[in-house]
PDB file of N, CA and C in Angstrom:
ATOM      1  N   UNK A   1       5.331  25.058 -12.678  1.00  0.00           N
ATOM      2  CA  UNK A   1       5.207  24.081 -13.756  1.00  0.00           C
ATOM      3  C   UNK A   1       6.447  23.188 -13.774  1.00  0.00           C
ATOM      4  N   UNK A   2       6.215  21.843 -13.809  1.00  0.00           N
ATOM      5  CA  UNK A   2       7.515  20.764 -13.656  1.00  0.00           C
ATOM      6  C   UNK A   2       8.020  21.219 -15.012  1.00  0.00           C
ATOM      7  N   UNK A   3       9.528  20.587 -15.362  1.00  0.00           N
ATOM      8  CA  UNK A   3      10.043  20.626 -16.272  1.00  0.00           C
ATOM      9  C   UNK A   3      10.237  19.016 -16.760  1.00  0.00           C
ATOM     10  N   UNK A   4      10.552  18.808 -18.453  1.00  0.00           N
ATOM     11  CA  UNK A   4      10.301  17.526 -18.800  1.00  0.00           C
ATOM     12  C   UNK A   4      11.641  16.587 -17.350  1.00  0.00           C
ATOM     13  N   UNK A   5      12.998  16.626 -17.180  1.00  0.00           N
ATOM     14  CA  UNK A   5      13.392  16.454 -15.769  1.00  0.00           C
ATOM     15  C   UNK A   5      12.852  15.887 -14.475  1.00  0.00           C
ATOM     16  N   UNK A   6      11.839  16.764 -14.134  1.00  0.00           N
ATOM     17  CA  UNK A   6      11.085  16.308 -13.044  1.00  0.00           C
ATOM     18  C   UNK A   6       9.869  14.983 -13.321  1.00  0.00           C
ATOM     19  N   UNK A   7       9.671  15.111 -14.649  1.00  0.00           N
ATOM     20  CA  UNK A   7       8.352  14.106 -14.974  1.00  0.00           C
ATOM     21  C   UNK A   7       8.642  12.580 -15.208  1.00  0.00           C
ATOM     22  N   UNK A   8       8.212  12.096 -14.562  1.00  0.00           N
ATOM     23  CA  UNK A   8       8.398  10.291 -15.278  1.00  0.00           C
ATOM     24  C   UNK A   8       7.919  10.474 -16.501  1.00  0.00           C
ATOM     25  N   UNK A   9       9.083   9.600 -17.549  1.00  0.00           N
ATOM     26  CA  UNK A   9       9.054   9.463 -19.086  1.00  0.00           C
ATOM     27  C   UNK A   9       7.591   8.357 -19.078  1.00  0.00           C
ATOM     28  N   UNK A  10       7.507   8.083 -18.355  1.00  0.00           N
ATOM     29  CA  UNK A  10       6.049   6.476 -18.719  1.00  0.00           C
ATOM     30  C   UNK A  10       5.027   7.070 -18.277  1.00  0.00           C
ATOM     31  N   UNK A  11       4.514   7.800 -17.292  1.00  0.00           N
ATOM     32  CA  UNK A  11       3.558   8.198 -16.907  1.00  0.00           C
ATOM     33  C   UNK A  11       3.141   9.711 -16.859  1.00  0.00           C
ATOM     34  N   UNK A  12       4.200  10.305 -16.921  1.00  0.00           N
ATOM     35  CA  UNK A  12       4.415  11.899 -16.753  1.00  0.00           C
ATOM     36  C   UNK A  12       4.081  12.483 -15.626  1.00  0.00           C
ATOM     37  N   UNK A  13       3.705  11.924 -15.136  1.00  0.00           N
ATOM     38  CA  UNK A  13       3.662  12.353 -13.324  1.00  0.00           C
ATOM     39  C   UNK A  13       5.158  12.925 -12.656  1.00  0.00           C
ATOM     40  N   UNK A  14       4.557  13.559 -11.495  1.00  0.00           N
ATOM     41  CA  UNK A  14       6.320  13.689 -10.878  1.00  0.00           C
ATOM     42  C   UNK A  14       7.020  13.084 -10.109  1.00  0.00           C
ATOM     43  N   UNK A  15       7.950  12.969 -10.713  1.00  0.00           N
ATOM     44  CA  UNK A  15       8.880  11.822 -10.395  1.00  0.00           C
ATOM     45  C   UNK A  15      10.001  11.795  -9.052  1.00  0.00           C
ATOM     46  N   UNK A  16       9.661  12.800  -8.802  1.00  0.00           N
ATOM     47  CA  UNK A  16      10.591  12.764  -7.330  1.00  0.00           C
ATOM     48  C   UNK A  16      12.020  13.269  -6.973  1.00  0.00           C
ATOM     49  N   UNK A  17      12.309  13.215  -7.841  1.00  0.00           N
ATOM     50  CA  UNK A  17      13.603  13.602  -8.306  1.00  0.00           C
ATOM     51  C   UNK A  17      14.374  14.087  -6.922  1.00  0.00           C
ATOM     52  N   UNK A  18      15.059  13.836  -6.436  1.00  0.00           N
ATOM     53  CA  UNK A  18      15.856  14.771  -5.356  1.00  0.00           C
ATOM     54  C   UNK A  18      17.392  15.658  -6.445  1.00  0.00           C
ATOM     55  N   UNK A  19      17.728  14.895  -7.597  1.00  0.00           N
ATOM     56  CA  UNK A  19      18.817  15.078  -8.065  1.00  0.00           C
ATOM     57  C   UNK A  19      18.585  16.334  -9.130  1.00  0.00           C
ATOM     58  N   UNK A  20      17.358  17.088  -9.455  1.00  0.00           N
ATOM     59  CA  UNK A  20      16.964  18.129  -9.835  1.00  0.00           C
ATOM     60  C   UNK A  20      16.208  18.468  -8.996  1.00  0.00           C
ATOM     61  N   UNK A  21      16.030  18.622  -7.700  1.00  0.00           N
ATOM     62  CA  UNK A  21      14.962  19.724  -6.823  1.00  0.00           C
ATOM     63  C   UNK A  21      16.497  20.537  -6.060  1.00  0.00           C
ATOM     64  N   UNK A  22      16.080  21.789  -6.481  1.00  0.00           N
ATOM     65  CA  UNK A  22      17.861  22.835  -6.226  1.00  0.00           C
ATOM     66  C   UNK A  22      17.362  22.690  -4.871  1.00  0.00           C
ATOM     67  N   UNK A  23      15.930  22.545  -3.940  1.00  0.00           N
ATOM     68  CA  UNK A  23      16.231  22.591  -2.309  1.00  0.00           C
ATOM     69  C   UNK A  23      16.782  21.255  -1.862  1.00  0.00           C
ATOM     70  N   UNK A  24      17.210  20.276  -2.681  1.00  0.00           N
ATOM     71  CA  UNK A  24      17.683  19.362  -1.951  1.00  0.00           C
ATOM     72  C   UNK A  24      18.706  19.080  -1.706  1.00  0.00           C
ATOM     73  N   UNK A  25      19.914  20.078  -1.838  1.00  0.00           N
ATOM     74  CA  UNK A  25      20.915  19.784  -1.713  1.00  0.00           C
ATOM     75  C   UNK A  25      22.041  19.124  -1.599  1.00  0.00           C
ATOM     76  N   UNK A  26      21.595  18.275  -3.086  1.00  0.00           N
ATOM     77  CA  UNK A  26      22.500  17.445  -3.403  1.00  0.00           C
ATOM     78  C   UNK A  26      22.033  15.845  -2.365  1.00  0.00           C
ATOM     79  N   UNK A  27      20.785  15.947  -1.826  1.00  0.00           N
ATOM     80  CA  UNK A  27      20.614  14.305  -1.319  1.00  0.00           C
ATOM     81  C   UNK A  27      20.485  13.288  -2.113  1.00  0.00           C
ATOM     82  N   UNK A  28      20.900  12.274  -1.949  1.00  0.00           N
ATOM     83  CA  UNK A  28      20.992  11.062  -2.291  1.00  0.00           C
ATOM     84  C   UNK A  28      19.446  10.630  -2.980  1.00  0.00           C
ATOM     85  N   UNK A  29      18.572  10.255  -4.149  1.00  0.00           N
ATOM     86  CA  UNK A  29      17.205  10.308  -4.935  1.00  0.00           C
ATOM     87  C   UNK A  29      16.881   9.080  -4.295  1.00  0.00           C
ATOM     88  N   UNK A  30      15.701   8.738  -4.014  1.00  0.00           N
ATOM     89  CA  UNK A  30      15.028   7.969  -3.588  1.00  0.00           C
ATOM     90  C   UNK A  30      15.406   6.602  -4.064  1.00  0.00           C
ATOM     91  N   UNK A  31      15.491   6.737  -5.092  1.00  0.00           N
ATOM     92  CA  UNK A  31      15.519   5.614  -6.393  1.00  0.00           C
ATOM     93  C   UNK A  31      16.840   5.021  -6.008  1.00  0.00           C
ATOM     94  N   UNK A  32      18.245   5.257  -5.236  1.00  0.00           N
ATOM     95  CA  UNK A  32      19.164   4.671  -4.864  1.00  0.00           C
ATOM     96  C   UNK A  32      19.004   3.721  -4.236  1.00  0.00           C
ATOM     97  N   UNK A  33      18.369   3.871  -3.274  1.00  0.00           N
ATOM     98  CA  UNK A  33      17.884   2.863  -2.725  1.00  0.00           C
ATOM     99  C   UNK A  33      16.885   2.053  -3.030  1.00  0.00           C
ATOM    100  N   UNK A  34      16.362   1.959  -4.155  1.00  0.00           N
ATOM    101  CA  UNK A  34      15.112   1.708  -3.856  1.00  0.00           C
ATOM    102  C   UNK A  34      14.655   0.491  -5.186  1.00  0.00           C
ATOM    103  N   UNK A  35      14.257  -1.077  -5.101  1.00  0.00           N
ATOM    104  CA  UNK A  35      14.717  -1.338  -6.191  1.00  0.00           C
ATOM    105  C   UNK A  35      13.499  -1.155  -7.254  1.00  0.00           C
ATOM    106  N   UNK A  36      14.197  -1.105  -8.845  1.00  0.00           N
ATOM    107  CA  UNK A  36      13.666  -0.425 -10.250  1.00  0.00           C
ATOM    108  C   UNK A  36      13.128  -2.250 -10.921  1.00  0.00           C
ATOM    109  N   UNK A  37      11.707  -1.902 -11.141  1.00  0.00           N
ATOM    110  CA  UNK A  37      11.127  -3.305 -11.819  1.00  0.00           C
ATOM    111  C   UNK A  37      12.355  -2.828 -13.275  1.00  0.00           C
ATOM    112  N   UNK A  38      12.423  -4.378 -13.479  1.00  0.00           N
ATOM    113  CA  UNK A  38      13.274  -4.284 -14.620  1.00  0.00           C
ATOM    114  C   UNK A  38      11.844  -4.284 -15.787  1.00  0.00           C
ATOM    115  N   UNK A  39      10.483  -4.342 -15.691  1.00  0.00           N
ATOM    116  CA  UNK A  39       9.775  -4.401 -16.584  1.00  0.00           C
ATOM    117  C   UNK A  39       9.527  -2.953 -17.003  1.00  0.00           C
ATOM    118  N   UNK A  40       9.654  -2.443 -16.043  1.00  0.00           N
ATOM    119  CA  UNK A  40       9.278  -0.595 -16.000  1.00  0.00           C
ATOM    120  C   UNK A  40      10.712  -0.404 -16.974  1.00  0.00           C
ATOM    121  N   UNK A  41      12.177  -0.187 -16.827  1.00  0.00           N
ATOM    122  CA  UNK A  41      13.453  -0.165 -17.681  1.00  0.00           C
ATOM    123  C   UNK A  41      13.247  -0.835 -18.372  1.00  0.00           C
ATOM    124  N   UNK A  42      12.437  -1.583 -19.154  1.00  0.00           N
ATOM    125  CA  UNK A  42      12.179  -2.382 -20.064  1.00  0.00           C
ATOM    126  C   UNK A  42      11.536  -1.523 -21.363  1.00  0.00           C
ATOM    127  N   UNK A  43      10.644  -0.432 -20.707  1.00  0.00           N
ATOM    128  CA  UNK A  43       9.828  -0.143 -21.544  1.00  0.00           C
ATOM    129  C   UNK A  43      10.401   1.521 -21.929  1.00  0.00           C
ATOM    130  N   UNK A  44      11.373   1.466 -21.577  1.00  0.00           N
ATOM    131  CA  UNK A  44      12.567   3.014 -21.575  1.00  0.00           C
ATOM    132  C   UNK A  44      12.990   2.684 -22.718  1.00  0.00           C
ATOM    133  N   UNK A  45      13.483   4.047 -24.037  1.00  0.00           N
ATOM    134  CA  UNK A  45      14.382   3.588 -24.810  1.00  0.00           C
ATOM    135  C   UNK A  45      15.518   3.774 -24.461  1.00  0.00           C
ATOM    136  N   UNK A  46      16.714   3.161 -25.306  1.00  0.00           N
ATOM    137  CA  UNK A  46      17.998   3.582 -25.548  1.00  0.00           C
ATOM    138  C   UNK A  46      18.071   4.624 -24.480  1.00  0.00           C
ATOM    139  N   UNK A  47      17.837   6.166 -24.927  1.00  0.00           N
ATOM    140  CA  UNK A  47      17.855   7.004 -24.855  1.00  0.00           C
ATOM    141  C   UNK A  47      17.754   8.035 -23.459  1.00  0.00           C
ATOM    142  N   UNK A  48      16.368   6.855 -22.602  1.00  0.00           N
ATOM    143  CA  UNK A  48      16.320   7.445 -21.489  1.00  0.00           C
ATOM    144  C   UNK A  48      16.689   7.007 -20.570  1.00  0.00           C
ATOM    145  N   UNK A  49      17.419   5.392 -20.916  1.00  0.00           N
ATOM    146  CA  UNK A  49      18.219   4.835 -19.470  1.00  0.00           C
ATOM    147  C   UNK A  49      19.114   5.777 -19.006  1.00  0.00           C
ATOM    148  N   UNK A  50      19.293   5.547 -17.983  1.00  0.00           N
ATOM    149  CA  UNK A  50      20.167   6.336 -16.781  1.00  0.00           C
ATOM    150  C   UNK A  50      20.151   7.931 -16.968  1.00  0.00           C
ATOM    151  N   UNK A  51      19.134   8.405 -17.892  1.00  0.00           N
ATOM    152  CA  UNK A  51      18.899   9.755 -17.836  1.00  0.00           C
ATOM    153  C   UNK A  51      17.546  10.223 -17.531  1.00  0.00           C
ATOM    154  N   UNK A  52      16.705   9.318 -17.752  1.00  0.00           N
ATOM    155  CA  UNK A  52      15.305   9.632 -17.270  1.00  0.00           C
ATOM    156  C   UNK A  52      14.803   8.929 -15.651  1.00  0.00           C
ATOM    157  N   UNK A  53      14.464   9.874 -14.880  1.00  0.00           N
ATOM    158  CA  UNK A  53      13.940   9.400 -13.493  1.00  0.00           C
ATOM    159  C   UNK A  53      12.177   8.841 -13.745  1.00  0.00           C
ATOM    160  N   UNK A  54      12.216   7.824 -13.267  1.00  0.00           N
ATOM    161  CA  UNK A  54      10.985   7.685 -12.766  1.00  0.00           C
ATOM    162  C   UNK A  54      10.001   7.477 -11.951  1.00  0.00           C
ATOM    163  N   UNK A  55       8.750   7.472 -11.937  1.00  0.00           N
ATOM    164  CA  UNK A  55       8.245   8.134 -10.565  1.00  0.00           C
ATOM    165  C   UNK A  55       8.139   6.764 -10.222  1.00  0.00           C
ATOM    166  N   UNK A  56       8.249   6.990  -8.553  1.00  0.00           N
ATOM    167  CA  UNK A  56       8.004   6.151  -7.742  1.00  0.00           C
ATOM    168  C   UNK A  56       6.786   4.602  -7.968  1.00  0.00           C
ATOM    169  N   UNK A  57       5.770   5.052  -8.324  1.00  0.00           N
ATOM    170  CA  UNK A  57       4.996   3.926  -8.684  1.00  0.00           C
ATOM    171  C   UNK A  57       5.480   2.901 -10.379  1.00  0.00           C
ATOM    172  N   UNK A  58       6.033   4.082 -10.974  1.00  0.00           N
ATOM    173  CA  UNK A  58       6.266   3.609 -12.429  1.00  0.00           C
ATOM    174  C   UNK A  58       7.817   2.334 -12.195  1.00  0.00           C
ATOM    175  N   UNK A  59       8.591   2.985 -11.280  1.00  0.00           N
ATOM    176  CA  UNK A  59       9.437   2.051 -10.777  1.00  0.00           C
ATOM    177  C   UNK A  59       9.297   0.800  -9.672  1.00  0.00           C
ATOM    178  N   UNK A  60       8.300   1.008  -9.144  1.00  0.00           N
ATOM    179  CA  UNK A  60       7.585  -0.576  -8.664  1.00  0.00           C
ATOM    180  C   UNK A  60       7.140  -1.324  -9.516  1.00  0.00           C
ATOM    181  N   UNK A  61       6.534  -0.499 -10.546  1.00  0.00           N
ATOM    182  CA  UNK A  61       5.946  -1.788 -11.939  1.00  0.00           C
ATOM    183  C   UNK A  61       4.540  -1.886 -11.391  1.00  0.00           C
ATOM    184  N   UNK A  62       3.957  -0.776 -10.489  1.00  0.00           N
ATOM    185  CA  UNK A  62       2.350  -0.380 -10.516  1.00  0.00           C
ATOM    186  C   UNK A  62       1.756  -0.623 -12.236  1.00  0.00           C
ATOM    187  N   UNK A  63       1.232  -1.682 -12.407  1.00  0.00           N
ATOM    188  CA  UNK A  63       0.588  -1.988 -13.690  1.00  0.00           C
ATOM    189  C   UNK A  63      -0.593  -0.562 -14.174  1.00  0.00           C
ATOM    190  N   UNK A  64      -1.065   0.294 -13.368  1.00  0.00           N
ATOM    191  CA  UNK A  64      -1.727   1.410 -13.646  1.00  0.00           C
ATOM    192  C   UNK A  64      -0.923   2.653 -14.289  1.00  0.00           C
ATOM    193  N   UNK A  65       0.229   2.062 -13.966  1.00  0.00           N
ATOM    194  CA  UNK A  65       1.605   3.520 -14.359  1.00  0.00           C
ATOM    195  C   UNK A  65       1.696   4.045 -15.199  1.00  0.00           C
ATOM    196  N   UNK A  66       1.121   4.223 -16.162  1.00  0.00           N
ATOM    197  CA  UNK A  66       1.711   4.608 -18.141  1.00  0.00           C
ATOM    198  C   UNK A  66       1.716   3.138 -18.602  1.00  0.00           C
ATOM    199  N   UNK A  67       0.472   3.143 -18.935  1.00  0.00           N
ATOM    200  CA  UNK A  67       1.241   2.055 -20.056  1.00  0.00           C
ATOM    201  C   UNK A  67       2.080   2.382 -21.498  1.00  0.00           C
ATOM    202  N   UNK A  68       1.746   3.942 -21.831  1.00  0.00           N
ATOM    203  CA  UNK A  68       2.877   3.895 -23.058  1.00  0.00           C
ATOM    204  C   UNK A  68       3.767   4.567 -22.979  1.00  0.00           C
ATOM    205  N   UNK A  69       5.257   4.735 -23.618  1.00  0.00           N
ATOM    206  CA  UNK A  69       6.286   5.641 -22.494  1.00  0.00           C
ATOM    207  C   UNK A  69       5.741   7.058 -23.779  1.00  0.00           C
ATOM    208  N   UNK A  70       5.670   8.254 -22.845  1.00  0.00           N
ATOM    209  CA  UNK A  70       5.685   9.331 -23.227  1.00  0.00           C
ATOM    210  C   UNK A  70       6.743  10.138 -24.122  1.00  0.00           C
ATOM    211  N   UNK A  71       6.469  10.458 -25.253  1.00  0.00           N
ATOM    212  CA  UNK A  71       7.252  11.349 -26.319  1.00  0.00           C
ATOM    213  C   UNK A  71       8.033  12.089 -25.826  1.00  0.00           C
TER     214      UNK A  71
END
């Protein structure tokens, strides 16, 4: 069972995380590289910038992604 961590806050799907999966040993998260629609961080509060990961499609700004951010 994922933990809230692993889940994208917008969609709740899993988010990929390399920076909480303990087999990854410390690699570098996808998301470094990789660029974040500012419409997707748009719809983050306060609260979950730079602490909430999100999944791969939710950070392209896939219009199917969550449209509402999750509690």
């Amino acid at each position: 069972m994922p933990t809230d961590v692993e889940l994208c806050p917008l969609c709740g799907q899993r988010n990929r995380c390399s920076q909480v999966d303990p087999t990854s040993n410390g690699e570098a998260c996808w998301c470094f590289s990789a660029p974040i629609s500012a419409a997707a961080l748009a719809r983050l509060s306060a609260e979950q910038i730079d602490k909430s990961c999100l999944c791969p499609n939710c950070a392209k700004g896939v219009a199917a992604c969550g449209d509402e951010p999750k509690a």
